[in-house]
PDB file of N, CA and C in Angstrom:
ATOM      1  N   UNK A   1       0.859  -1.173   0.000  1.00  0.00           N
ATOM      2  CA  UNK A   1       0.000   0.000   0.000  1.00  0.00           C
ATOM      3  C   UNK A   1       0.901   1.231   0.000  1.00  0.00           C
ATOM      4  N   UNK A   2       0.350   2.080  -0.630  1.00  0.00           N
ATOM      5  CA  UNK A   2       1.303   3.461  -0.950  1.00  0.00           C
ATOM      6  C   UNK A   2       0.523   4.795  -0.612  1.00  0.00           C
ATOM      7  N   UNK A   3       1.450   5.370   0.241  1.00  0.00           N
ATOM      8  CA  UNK A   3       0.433   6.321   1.058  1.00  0.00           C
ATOM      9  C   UNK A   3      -0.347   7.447  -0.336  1.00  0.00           C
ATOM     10  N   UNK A   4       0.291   7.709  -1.497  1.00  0.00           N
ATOM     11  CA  UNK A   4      -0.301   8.587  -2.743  1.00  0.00           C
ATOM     12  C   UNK A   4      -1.336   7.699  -2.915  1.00  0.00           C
ATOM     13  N   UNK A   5      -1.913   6.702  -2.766  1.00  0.00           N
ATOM     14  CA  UNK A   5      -3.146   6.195  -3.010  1.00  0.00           C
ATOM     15  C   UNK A   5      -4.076   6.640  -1.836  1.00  0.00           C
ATOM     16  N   UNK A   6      -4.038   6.862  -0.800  1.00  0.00           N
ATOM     17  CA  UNK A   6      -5.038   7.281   0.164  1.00  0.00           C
ATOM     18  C   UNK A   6      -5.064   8.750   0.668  1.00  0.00           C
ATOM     19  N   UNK A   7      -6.451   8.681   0.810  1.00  0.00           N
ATOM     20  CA  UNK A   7      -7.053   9.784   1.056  1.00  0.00           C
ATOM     21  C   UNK A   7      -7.411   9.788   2.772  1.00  0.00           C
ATOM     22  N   UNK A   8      -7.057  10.976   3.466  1.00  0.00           N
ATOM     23  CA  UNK A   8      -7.710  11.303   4.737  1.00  0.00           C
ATOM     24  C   UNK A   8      -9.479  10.509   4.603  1.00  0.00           C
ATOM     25  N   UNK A   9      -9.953   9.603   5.709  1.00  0.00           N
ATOM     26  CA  UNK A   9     -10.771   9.269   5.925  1.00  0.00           C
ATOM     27  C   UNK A   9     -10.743   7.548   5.316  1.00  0.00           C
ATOM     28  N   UNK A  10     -10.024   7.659   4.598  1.00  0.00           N
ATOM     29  CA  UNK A  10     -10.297   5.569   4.101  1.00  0.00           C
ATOM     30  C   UNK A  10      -9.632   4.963   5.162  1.00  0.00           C
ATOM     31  N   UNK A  11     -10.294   3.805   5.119  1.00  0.00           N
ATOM     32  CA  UNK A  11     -10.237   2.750   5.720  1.00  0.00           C
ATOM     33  C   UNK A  11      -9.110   1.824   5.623  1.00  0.00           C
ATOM     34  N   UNK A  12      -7.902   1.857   6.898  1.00  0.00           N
ATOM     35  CA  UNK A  12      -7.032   0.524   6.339  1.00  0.00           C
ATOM     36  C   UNK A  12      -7.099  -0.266   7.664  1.00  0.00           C
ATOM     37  N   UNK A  13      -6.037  -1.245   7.988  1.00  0.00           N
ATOM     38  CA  UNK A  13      -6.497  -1.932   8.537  1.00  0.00           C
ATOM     39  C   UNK A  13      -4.667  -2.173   9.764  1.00  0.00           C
ATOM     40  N   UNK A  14      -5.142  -1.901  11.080  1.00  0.00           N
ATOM     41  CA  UNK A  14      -3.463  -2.171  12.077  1.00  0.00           C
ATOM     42  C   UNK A  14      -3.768  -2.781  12.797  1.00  0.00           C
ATOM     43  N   UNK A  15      -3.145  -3.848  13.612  1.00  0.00           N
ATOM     44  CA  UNK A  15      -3.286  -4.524  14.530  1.00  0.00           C
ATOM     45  C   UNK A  15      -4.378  -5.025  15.126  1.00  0.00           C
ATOM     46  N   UNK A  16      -5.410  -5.792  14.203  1.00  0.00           N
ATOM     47  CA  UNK A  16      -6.776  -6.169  14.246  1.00  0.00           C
ATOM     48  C   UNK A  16      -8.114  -5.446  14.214  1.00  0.00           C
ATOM     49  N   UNK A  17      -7.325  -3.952  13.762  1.00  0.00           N
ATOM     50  CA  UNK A  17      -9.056  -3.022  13.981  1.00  0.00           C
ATOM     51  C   UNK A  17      -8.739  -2.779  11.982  1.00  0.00           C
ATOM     52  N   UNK A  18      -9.896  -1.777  11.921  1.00  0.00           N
ATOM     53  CA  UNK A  18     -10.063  -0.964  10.819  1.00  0.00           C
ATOM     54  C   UNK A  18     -10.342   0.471  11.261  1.00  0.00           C
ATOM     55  N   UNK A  19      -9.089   1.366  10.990  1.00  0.00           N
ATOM     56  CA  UNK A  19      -9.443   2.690  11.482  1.00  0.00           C
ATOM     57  C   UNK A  19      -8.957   3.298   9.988  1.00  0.00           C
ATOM     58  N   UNK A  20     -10.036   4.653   9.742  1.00  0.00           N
ATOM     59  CA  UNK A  20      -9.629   5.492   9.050  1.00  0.00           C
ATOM     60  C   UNK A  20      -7.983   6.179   9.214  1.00  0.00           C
ATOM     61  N   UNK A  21      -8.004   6.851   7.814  1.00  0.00           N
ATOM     62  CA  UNK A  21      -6.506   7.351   8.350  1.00  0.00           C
ATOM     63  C   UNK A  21      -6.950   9.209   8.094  1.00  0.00           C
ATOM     64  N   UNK A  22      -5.768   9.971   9.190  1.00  0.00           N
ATOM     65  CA  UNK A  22      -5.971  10.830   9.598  1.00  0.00           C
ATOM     66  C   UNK A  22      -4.439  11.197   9.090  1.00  0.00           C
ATOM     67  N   UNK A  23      -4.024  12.767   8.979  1.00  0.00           N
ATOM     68  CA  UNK A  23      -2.822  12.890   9.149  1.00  0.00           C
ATOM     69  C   UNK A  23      -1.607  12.334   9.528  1.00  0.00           C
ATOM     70  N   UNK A  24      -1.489  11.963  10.784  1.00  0.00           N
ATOM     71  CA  UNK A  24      -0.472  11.116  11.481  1.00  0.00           C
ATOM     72  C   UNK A  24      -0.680   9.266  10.820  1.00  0.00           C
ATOM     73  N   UNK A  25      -1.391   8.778  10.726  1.00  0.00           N
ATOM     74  CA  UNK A  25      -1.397   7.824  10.111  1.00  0.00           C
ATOM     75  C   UNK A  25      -0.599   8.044   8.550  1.00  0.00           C
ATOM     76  N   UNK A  26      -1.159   8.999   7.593  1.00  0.00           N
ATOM     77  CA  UNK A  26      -0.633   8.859   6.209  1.00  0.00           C
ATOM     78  C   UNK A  26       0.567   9.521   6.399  1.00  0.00           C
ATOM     79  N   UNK A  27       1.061   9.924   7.302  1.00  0.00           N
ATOM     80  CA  UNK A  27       2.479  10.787   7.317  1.00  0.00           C
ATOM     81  C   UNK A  27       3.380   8.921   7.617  1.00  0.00           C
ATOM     82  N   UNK A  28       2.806   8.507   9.036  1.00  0.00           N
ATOM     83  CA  UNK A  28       3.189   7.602   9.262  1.00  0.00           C
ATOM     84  C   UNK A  28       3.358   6.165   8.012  1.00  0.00           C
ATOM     85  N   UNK A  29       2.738   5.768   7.346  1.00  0.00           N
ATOM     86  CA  UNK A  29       2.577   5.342   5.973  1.00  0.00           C
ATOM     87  C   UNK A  29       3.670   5.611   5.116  1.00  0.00           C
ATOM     88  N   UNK A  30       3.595   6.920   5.120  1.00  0.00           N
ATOM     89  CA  UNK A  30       5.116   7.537   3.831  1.00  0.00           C
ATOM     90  C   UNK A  30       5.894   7.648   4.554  1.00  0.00           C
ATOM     91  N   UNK A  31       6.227   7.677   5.734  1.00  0.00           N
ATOM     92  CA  UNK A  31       7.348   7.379   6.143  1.00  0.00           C
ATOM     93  C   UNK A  31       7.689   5.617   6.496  1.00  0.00           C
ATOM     94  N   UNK A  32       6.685   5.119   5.675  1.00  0.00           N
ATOM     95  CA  UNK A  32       7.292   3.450   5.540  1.00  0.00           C
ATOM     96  C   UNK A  32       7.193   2.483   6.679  1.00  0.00           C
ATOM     97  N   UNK A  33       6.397   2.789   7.555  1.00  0.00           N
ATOM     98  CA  UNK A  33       5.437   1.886   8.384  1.00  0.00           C
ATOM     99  C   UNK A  33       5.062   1.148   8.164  1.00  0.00           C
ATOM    100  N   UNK A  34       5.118  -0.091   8.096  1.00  0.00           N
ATOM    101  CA  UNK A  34       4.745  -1.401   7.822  1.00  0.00           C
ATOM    102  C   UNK A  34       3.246  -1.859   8.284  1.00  0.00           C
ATOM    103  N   UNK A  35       3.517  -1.570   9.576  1.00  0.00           N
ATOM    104  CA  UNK A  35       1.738  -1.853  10.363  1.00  0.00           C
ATOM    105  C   UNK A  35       0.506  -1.931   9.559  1.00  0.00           C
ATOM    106  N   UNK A  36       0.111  -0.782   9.129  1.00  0.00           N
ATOM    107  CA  UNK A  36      -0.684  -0.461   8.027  1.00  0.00           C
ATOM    108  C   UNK A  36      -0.681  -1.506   6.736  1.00  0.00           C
ATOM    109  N   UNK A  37      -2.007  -1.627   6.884  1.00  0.00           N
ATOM    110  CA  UNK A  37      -1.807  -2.791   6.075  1.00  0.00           C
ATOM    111  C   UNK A  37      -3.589  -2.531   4.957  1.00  0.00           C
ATOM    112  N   UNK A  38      -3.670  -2.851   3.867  1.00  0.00           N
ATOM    113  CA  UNK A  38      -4.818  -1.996   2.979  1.00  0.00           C
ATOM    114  C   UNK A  38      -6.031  -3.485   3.432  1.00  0.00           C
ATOM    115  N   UNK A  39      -7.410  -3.290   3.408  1.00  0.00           N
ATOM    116  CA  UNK A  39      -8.265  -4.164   3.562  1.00  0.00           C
ATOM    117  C   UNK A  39      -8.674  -4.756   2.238  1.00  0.00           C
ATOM    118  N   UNK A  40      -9.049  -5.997   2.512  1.00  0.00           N
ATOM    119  CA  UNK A  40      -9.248  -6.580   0.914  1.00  0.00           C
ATOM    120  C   UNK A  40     -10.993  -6.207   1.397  1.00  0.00           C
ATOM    121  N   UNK A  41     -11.231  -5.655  -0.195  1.00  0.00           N
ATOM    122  CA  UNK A  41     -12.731  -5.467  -0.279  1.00  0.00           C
ATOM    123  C   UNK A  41     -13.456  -6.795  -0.828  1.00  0.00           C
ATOM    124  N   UNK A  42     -14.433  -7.420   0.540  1.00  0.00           N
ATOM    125  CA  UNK A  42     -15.307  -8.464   0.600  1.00  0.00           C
ATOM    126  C   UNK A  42     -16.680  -8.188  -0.169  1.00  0.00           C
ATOM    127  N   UNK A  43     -17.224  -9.146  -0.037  1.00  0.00           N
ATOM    128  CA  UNK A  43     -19.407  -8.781  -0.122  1.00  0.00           C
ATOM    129  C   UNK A  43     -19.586  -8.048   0.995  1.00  0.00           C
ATOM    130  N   UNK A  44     -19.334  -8.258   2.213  1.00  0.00           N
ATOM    131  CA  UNK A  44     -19.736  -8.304   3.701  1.00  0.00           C
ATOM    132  C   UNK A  44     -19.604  -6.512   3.651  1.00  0.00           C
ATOM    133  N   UNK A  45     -18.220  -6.015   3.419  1.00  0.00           N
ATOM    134  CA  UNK A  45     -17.807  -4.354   3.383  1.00  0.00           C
ATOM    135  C   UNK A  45     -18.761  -4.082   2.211  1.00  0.00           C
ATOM    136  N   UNK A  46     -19.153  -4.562   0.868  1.00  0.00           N
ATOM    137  CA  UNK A  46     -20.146  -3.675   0.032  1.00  0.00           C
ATOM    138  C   UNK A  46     -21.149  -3.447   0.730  1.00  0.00           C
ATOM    139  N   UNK A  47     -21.877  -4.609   1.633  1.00  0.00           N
ATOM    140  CA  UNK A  47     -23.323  -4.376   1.801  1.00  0.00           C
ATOM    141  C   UNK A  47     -23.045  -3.361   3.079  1.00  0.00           C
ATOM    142  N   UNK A  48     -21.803  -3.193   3.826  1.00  0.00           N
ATOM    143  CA  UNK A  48     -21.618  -2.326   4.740  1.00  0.00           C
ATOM    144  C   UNK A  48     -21.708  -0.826   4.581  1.00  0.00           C
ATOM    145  N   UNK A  49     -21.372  -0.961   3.080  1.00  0.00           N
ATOM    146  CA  UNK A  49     -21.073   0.322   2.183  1.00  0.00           C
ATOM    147  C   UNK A  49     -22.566   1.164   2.110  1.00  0.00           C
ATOM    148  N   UNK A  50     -23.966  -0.137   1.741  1.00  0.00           N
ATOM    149  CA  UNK A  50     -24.945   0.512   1.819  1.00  0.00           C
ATOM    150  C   UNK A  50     -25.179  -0.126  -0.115  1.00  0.00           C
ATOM    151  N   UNK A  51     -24.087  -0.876  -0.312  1.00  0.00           N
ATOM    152  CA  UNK A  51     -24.463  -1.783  -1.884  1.00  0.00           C
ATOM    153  C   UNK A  51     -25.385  -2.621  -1.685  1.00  0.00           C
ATOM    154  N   UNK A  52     -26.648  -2.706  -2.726  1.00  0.00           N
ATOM    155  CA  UNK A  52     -27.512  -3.792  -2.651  1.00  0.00           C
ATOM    156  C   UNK A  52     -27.310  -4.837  -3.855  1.00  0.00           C
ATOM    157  N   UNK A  53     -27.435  -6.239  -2.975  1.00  0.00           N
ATOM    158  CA  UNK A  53     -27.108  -7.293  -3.738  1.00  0.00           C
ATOM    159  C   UNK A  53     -28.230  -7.543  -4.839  1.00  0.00           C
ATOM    160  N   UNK A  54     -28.214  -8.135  -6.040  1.00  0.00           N
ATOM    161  CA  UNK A  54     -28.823  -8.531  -6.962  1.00  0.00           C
ATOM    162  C   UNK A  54     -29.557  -9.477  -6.870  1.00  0.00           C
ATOM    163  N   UNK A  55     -28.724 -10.353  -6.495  1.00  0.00           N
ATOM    164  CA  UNK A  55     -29.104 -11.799  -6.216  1.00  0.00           C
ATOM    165  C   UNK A  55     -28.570 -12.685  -7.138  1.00  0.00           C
ATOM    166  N   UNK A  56     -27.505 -12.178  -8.234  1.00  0.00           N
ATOM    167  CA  UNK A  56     -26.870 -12.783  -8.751  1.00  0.00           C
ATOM    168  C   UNK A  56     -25.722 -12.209  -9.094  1.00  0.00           C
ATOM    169  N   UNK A  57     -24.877 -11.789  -8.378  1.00  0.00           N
ATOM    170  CA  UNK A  57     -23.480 -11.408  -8.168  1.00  0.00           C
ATOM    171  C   UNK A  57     -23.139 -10.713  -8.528  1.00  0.00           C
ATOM    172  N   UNK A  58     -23.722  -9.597  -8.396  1.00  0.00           N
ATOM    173  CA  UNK A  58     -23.460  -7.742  -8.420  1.00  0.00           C
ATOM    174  C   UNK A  58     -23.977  -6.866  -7.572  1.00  0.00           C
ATOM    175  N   UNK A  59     -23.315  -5.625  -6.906  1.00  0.00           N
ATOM    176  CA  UNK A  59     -23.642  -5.199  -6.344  1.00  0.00           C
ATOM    177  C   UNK A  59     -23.918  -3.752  -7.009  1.00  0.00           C
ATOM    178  N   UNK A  60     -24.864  -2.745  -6.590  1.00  0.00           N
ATOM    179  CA  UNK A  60     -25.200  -1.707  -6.532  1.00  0.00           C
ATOM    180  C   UNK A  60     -25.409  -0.616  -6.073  1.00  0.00           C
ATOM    181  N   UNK A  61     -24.912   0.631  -6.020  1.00  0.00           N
ATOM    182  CA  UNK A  61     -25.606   1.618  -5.262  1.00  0.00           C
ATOM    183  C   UNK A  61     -25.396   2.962  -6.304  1.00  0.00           C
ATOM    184  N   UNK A  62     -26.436   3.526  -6.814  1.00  0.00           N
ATOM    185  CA  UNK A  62     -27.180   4.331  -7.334  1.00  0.00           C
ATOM    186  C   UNK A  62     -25.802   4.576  -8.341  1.00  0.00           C
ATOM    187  N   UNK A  63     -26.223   3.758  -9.419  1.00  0.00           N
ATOM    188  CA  UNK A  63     -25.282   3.701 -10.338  1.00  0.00           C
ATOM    189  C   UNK A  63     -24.175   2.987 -11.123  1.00  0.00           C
ATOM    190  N   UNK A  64     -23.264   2.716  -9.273  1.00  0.00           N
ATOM    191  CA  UNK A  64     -22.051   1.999  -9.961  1.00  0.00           C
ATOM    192  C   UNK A  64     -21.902   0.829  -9.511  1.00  0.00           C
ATOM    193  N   UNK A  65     -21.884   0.266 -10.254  1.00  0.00           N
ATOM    194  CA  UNK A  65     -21.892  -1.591 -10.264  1.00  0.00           C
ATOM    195  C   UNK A  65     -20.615  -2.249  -9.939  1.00  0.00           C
ATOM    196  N   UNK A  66     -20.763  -3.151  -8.766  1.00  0.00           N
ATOM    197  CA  UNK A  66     -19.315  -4.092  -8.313  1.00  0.00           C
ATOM    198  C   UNK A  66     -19.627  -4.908  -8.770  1.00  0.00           C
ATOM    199  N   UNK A  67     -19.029  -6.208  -9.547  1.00  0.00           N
ATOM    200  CA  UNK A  67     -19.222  -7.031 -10.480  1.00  0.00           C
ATOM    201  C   UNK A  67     -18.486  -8.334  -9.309  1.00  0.00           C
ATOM    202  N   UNK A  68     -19.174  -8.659  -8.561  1.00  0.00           N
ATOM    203  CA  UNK A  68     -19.063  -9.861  -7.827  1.00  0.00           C
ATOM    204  C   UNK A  68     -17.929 -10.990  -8.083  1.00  0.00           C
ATOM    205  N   UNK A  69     -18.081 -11.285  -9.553  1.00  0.00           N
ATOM    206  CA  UNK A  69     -17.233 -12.079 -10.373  1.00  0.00           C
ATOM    207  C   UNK A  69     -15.656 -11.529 -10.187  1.00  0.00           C
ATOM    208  N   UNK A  70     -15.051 -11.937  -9.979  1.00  0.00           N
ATOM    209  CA  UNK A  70     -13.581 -11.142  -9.722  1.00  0.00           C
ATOM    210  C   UNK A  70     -13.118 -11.684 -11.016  1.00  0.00           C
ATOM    211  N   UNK A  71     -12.208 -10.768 -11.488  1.00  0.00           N
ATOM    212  CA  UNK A  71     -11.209 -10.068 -12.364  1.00  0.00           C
ATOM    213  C   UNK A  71     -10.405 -11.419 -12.816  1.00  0.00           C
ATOM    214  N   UNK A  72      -9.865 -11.819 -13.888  1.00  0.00           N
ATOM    215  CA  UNK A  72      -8.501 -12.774 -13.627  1.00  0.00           C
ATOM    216  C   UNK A  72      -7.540 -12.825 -12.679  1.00  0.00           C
ATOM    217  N   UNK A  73      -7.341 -11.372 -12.245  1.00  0.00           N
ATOM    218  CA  UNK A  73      -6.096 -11.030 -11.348  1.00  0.00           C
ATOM    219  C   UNK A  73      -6.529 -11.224  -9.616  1.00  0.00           C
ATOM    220  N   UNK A  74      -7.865 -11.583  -9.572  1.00  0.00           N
ATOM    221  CA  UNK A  74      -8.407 -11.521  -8.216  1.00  0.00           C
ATOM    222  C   UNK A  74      -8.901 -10.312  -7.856  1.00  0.00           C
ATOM    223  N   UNK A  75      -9.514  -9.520  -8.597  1.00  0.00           N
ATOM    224  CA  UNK A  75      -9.843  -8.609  -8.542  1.00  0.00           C
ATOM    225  C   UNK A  75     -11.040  -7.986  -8.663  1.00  0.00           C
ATOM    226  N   UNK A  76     -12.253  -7.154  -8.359  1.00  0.00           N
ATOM    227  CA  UNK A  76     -13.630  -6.584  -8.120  1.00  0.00           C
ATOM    228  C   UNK A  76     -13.570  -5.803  -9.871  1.00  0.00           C
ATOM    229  N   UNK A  77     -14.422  -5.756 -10.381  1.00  0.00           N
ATOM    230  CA  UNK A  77     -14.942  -4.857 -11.914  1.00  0.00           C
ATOM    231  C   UNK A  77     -15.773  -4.021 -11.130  1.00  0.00           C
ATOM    232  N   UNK A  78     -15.758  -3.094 -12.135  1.00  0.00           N
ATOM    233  CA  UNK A  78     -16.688  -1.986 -11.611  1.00  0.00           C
ATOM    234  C   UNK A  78     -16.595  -1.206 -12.914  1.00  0.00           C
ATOM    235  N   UNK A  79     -18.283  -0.581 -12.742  1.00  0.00           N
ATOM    236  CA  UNK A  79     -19.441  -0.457 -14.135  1.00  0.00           C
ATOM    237  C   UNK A  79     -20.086   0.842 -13.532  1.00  0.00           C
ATOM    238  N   UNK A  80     -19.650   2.100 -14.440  1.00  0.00           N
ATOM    239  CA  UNK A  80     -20.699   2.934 -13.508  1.00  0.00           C
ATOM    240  C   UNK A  80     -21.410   3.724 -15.097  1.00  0.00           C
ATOM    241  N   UNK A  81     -23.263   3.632 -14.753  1.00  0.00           N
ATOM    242  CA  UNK A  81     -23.920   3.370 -15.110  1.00  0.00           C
ATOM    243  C   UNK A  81     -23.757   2.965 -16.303  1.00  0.00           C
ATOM    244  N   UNK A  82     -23.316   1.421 -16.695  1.00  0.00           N
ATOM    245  CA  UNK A  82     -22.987   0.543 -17.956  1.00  0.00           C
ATOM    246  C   UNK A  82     -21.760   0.676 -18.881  1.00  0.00           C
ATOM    247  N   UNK A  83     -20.794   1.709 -18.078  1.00  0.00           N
ATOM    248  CA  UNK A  83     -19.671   1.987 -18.520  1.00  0.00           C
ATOM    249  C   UNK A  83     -18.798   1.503 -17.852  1.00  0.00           C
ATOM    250  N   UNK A  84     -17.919   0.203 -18.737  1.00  0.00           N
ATOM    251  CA  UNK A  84     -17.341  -0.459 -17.665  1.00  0.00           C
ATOM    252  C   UNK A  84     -15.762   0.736 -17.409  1.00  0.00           C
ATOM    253  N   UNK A  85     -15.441   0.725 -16.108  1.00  0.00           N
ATOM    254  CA  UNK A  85     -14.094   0.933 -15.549  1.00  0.00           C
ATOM    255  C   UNK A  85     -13.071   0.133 -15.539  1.00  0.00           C
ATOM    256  N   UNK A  86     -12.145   1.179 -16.945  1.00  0.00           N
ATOM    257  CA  UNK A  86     -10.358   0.150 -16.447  1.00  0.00           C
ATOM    258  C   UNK A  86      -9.766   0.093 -15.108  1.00  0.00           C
ATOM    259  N   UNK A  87     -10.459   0.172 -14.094  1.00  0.00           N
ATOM    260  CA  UNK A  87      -9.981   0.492 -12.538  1.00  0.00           C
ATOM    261  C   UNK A  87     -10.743  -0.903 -11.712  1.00  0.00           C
ATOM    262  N   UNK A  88      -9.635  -1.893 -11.567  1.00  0.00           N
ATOM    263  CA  UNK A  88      -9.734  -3.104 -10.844  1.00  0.00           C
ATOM    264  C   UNK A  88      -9.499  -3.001  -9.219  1.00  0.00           C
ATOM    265  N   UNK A  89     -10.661  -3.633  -8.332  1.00  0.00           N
ATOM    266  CA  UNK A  89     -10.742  -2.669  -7.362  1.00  0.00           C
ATOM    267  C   UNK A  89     -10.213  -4.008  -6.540  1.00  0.00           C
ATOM    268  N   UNK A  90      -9.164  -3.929  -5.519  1.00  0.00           N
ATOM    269  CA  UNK A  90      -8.864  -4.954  -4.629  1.00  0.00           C
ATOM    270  C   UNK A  90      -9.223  -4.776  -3.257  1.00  0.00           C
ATOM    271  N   UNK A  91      -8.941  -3.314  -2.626  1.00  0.00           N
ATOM    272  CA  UNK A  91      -9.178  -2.944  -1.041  1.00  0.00           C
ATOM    273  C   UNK A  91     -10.311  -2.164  -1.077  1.00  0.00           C
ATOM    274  N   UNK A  92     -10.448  -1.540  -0.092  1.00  0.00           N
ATOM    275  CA  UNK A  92     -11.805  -0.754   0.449  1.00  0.00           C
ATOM    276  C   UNK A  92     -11.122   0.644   0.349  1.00  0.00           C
ATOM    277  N   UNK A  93     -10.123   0.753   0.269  1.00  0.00           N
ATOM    278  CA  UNK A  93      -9.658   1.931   0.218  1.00  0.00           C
ATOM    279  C   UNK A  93      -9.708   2.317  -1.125  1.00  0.00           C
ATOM    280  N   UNK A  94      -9.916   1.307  -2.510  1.00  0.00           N
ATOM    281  CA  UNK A  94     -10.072   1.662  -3.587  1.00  0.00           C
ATOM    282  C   UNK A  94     -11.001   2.085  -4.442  1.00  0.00           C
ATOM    283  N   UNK A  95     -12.413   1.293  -3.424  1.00  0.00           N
ATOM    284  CA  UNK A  95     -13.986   1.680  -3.919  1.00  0.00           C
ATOM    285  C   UNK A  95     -14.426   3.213  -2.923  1.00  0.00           C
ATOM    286  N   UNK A  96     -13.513   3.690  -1.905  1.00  0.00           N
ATOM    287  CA  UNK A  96     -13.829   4.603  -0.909  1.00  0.00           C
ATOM    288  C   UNK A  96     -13.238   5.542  -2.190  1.00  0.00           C
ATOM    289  N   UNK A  97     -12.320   5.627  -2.591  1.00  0.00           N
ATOM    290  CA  UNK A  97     -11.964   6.670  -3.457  1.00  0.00           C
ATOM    291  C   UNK A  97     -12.548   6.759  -4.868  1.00  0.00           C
ATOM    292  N   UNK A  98     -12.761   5.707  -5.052  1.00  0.00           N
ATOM    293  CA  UNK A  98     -13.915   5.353  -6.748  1.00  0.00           C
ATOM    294  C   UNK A  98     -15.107   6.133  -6.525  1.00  0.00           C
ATOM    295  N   UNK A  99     -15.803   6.110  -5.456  1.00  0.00           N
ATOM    296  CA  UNK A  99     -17.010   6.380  -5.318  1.00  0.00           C
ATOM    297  C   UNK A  99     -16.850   7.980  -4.875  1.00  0.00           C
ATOM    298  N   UNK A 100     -15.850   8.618  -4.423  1.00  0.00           N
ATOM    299  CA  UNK A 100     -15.478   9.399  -4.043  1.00  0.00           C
ATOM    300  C   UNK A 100     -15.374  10.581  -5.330  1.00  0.00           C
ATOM    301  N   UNK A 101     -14.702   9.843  -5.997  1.00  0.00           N
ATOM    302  CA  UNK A 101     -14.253  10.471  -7.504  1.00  0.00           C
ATOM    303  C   UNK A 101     -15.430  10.618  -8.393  1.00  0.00           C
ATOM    304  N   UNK A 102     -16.351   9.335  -8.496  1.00  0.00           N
ATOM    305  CA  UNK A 102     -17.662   9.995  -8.724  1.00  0.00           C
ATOM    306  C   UNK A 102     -18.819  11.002  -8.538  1.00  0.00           C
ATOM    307  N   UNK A 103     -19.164  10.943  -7.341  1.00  0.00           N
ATOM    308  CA  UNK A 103     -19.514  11.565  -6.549  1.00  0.00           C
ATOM    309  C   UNK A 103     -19.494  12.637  -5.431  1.00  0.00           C
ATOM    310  N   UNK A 104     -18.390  12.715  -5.347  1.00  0.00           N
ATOM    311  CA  UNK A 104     -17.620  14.087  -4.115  1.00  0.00           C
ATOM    312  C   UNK A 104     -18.995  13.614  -3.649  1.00  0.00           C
ATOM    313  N   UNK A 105     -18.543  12.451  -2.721  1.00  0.00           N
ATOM    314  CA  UNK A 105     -18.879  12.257  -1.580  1.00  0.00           C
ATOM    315  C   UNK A 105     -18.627  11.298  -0.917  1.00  0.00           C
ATOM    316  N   UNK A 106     -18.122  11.144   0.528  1.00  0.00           N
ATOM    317  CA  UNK A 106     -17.728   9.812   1.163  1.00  0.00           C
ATOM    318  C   UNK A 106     -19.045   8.801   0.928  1.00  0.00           C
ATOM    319  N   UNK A 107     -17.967   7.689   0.893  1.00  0.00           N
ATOM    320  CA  UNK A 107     -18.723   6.371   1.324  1.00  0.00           C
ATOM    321  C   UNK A 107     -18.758   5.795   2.492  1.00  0.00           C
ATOM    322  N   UNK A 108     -19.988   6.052   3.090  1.00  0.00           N
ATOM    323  CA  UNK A 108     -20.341   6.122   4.498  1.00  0.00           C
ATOM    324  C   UNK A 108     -20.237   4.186   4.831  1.00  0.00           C
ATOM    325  N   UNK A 109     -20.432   3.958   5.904  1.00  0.00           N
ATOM    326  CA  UNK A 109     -20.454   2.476   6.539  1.00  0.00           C
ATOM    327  C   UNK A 109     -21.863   3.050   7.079  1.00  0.00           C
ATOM    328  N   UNK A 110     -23.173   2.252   6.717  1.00  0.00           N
ATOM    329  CA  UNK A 110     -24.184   1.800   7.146  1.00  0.00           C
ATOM    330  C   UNK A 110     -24.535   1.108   8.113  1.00  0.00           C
ATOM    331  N   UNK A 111     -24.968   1.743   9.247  1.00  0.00           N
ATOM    332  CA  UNK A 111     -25.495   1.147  10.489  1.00  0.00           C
ATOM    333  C   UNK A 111     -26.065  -0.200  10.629  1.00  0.00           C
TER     334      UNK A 111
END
């Protein structure tokens, strides 16, 4: 994981929790901290996301489509509205900024 990929507020993952990162975390990061470690994005984190399942292996939320089916590389597709994305999504930190980039707006975790 490379701290130029994250943004204040995504989600990674240290010593058994998942905490956002804040300043001192991404400083800590580029200065080559190991701890930090990126979350692999599950089903379990989409539907956390507030994605609704299909019922046949895609997920949704107002628009952009996670394609259940992983990638050759082990990897999430993603389709926003029927336009597929060259952007293969592996962590949570990658659909937090996808959706981000769409939308200027966080992707909240659903109660």
């Amino acid at each position: 994981m490379n701290a130029s990929e994250l943004r204040i507020g995504n989600l990674v993952y240290i010593l058994g929790l998942d905490v956002p990162i804040d300043i001192g975390r991404l400083q800590a990061i580029s200065e080559g901290d190991k701890f930090y470690k990126p979350i692999l994005l599950t089903k379990e984190w989409l539907r956390k996301f507030g994605f609704d399942w299909d019922g046949y292996g895609e997920f949704l939320k107002e628009g952009l489509l996670i394609d259940c089916e992983y990638t050759d590389k082990g990897k999430w597709a993603a389709m926003f509205n029927m336009i597929s994305i060259p952007y293969e999504i592996e962590y949570v930190h990658q659909v937090q900024n996808l959706y981000f980039a769409l939308y200027a707006e966080e992707l909240e975790i659903i109660p």
